[in-house]
Protein backbone atom coordinates (compact mmCIF):
# COMPACT_ATOMS: atom_id res chain seq x y z
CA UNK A 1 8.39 -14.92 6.48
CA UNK A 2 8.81 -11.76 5.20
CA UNK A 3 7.53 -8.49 7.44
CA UNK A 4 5.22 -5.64 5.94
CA UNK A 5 7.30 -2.69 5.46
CA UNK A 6 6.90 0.81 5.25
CA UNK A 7 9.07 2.53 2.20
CA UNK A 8 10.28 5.74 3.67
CA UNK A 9 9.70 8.97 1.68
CA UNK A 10 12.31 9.10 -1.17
CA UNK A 11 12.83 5.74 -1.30
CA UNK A 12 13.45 4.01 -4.67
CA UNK A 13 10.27 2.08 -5.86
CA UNK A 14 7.14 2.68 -7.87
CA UNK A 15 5.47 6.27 -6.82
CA UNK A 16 1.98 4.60 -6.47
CA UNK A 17 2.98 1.46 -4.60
CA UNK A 18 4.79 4.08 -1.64
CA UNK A 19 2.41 6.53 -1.88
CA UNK A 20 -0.69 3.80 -1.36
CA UNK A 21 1.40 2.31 1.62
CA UNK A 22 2.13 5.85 3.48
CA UNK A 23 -1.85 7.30 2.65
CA UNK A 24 -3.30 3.97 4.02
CA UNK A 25 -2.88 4.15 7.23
CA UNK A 26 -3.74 7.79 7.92
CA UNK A 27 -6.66 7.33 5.53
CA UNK A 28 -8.28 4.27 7.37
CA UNK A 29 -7.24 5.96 11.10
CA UNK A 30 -9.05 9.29 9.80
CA UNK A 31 -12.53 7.50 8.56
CA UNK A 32 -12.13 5.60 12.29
CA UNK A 33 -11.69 8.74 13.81
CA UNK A 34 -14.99 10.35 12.08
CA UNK A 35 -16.68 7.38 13.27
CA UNK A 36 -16.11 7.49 17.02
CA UNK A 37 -16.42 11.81 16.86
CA UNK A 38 -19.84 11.64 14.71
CA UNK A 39 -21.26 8.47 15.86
CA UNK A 40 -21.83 7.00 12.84
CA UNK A 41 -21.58 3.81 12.68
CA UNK A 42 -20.39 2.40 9.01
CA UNK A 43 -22.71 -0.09 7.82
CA UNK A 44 -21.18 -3.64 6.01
CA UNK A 45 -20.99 -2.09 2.20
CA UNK A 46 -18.65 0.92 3.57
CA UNK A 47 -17.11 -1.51 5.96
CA UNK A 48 -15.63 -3.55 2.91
CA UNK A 49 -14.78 -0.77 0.99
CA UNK A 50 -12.81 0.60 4.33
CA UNK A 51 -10.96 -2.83 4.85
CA UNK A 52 -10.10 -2.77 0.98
CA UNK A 53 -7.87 0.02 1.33
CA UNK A 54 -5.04 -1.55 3.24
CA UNK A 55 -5.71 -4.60 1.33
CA UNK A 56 -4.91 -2.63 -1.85
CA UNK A 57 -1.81 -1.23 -0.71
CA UNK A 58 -0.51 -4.44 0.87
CA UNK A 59 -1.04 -6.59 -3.15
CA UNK A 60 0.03 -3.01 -4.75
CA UNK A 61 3.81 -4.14 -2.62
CA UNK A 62 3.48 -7.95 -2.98
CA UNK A 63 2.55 -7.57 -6.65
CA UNK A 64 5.31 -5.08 -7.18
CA UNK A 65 7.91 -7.20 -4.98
CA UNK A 66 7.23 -10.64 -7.23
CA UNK A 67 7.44 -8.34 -10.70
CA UNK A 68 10.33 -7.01 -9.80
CA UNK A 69 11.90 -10.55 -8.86
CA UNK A 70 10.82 -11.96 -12.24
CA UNK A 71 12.16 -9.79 -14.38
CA UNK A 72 15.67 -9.89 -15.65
CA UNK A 73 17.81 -7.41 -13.95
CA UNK A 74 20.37 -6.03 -17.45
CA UNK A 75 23.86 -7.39 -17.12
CA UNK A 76 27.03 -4.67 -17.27
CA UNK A 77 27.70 -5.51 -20.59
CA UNK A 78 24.51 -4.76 -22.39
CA UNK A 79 24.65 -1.18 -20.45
CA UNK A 80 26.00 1.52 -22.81
């Protein structure tokens, strides 16, 4: 099985699939942050739309992984 990785900055790969996976993280970490120095406790709607985010970002990489494994890479000869 394949492990969850992290593209580093610069890395080749759609700008939207690397940018969801690095903003994820510090996104979710920041909104549990507000919630333990606020004490506001998230109620079930913003819990969802909280776990969605890292949910989004993982598909954004599988989707992009099984595109990009489907489509038909251009042979040397057909390159000009």
């Amino acid at each position: 099985m394949q492990r969850f990785r992290v593209p580093a900055p610069g890395s080749k790969g759609s700008a939207g699939r690397v940018y969801a996976i690095q903003a994820s993280p510090g996104i979710v970490a920041a909104t549990i942050i507000g919630i333990f120095a606020f004490q506001a406790a998230p109620d079930a709607l913003q819990t969802v739309f909280i776990a969605l985010i890292p949910i989004g970002a993982v598909g954004l990489d599988l989707a992009t992984k099984q595109l990009s494994a489907t489509t038909p890479k251009p042979s040397r000869d057909t390159i000009s």
